[in-house]
Protein backbone atom coordinates (compact mmCIF):
# COMPACT_ATOMS: atom_id res chain seq x y z
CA UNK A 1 -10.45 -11.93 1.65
CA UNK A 2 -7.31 -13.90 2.56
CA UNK A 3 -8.18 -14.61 6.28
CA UNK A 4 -5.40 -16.86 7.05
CA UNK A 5 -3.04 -15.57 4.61
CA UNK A 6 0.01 -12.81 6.40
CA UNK A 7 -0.72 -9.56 3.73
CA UNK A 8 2.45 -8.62 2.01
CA UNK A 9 0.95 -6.08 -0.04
CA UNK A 10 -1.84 -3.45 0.80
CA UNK A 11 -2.50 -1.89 -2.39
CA UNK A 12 -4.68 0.95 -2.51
CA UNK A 13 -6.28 2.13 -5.43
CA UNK A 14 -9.71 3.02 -7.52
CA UNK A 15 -8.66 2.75 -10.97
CA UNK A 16 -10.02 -0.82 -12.29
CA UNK A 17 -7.65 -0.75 -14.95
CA UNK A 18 -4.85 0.24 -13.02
CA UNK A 19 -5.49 -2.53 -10.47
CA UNK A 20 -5.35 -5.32 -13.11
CA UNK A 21 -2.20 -4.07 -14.83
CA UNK A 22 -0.95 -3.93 -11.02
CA UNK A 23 -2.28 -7.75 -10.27
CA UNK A 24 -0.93 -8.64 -13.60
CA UNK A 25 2.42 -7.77 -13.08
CA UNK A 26 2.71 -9.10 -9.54
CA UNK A 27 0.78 -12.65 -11.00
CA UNK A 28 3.89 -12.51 -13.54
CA UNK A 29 6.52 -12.68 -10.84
CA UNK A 30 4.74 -15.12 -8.31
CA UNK A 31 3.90 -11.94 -5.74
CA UNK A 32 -0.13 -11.84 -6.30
CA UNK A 33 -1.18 -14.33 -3.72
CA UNK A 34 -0.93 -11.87 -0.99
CA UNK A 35 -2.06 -8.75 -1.84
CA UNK A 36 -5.14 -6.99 -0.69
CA UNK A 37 -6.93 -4.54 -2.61
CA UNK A 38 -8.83 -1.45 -1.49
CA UNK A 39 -10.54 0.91 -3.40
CA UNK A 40 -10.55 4.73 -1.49
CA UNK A 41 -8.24 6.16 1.54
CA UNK A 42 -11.43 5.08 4.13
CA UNK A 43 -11.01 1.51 3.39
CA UNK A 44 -7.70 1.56 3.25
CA UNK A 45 -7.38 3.14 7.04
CA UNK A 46 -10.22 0.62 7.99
CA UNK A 47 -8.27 -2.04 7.11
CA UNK A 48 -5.19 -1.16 9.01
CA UNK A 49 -6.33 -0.36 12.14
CA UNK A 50 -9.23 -2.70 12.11
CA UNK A 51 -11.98 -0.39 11.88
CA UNK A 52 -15.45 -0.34 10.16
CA UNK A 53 -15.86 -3.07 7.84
CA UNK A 54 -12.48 -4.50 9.15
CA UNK A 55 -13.39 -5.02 12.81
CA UNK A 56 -14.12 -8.67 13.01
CA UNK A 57 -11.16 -9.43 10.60
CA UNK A 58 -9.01 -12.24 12.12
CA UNK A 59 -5.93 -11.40 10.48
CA UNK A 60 -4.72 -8.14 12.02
CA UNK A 61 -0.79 -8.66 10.94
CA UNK A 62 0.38 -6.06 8.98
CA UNK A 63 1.06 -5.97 5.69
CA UNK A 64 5.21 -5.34 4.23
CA UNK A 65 4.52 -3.13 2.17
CA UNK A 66 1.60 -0.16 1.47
CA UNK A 67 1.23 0.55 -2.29
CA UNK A 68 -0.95 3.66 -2.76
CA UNK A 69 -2.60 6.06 -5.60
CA UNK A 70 -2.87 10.32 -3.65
CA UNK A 71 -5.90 10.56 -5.86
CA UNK A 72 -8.47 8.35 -3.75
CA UNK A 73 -12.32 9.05 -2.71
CA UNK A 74 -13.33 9.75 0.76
CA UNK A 75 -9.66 10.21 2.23
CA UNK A 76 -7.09 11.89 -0.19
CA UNK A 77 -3.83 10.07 -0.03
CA UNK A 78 -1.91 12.06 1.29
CA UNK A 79 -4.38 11.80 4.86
CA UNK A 80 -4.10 8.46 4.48
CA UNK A 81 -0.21 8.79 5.04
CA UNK A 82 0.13 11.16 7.61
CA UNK A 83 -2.42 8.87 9.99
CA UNK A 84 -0.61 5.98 8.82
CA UNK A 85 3.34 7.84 10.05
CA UNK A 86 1.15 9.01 13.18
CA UNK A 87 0.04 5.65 14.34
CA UNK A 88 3.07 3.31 16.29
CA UNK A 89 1.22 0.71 15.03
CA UNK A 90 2.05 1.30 11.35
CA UNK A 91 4.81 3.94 11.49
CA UNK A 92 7.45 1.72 9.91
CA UNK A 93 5.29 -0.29 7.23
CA UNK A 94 6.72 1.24 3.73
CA UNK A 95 4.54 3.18 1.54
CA UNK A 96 5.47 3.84 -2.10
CA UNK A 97 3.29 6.12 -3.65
CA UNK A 98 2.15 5.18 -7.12
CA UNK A 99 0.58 8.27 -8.76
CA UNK A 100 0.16 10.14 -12.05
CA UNK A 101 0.63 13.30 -10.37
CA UNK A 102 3.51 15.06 -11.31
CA UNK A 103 2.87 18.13 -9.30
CA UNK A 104 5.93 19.64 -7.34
CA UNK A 105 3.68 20.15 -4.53
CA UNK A 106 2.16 16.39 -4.27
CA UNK A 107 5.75 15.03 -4.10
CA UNK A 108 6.97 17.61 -1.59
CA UNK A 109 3.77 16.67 0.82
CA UNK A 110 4.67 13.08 0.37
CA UNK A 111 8.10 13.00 1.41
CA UNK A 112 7.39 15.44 4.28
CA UNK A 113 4.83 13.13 5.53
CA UNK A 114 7.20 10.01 5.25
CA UNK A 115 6.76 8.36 2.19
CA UNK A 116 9.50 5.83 1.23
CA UNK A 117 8.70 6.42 -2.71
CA UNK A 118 6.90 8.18 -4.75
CA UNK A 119 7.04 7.17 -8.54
CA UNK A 120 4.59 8.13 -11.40
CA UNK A 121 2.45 5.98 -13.51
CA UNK A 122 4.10 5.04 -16.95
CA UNK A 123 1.49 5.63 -19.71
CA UNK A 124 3.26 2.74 -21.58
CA UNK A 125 1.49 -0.72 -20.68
CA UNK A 126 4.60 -2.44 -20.84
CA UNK A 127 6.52 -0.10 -18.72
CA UNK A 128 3.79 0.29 -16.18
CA UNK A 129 3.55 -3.22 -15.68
CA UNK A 130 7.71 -4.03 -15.33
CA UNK A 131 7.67 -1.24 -12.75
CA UNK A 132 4.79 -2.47 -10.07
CA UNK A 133 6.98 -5.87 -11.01
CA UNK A 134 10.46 -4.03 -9.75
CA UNK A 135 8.11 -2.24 -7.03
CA UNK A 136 7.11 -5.77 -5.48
CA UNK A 137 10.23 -7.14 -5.73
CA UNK A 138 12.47 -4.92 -4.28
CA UNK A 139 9.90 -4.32 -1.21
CA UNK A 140 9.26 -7.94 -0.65
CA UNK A 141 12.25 -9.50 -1.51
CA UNK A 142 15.49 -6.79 -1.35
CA UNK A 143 14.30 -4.31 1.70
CA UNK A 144 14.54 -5.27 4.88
CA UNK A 145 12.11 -4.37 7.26
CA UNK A 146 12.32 -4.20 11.41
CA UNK A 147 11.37 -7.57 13.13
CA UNK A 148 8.16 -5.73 15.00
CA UNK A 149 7.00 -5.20 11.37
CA UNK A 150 5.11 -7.85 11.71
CA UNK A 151 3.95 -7.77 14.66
CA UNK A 152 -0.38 -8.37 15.05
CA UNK A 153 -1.49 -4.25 15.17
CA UNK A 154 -4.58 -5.30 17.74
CA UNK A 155 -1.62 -6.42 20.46
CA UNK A 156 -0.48 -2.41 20.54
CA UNK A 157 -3.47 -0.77 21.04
C-alpha cells in the first residue's frame, strides 16, 4: 500500500486484465504512482471510510478521483455510489464509472445517484487504453476539485 503517498486515484475493479490495461495506460502518462486498487464494492467502501481491513490505515486523505466498474462482488456498484453521494465525507470526490454495460437502465441509476461519468469499455486494446489515459488526465490534471477535497475523512466523523 502507499502509506505515505496522498491517493489520486481509487480505482475499483475485479477484472485482472482490465486492471493492467488500466495501470498501463496511467504508467504511460506518468499518473500510476498513486493509484490504489481494489477488487469488489466492500473493499472499496472499506477503504474510504476506513473500515475493516482499512482501519489502522494512516493515510485517511481522500483520493481525487474514484474510478469504478457497476459489475463488482459483494457490493454492486451502483451501492457503492449511492453510500459514497450519502456520506459528507466523500460527497464531492468524482466518480467516473467505467463499465461494459450498455444498459439504459445502468446509466439512468448512475446519473441519478451522482455519477460525474459514465463511459463504456472499448473492446479495442488500443482504444481502451488512450481512454483510462484521457480519463486520468482530465480528472487529475484539467478538473478542479473543492479545496475540502482533500481534506483527512477521519477529521469529519
Amino acid at each position: 500500500m502507499l502509506e505515505n503517498q496522498k491517493i489520486e486515484i481509487l480505482l475499483v475493479e475485479d477484472n485482472v486484465n482490465d486492471i493492467e490495461l488500466e495501470l498501463r495506460a496511467f504508467r504511460k502518462h506518468n499518473l500510476s504512482n498513486r493509484v490504489f486498487v481494489v477488487r469488489d464494492g466492500a473493499e472499496a467502501l472499506d477503504y474510504l471510510f476506513g473500515t475493516g481491513a482499512y482501519v489502522d490505515r494512516h493515510d485517511y486523505s481522500r483520493p481525487k478521483m474514484i474510478l469504478m466498474d457497476l459489475k463488482l462482488p459483494k457490493i454492486h456498484g451502483l451501492e457503492v455510489l449511492r453510500r459514497i453521494r450519502e456520506d459528507e465525507r466523500t460527497r464531492t470526490i468524482p466518480v467516473v464509472i467505467l463499465t461494459s454495460s450498455k444498459e439504459e437502465q445502468d446509466l439512468m441509476k448512475s446519473y441519478h445517484l451522482g455519477v460525474n461519468s459514465y463511459i463504456i469499455k472499448p473492446i479495442e486494446f488500443d482504444k481502451f487504453v488512450d481512454m483510462a489515459a484521457e480519463i486520468g488526465l482530465y480528472w487529475l490534471l484539467l478538473n478542479k476539485l473543492p479545496q475540502n477535497n482533500d481534506n483527512d475523512v477521519s477529521n469529519k466523523e
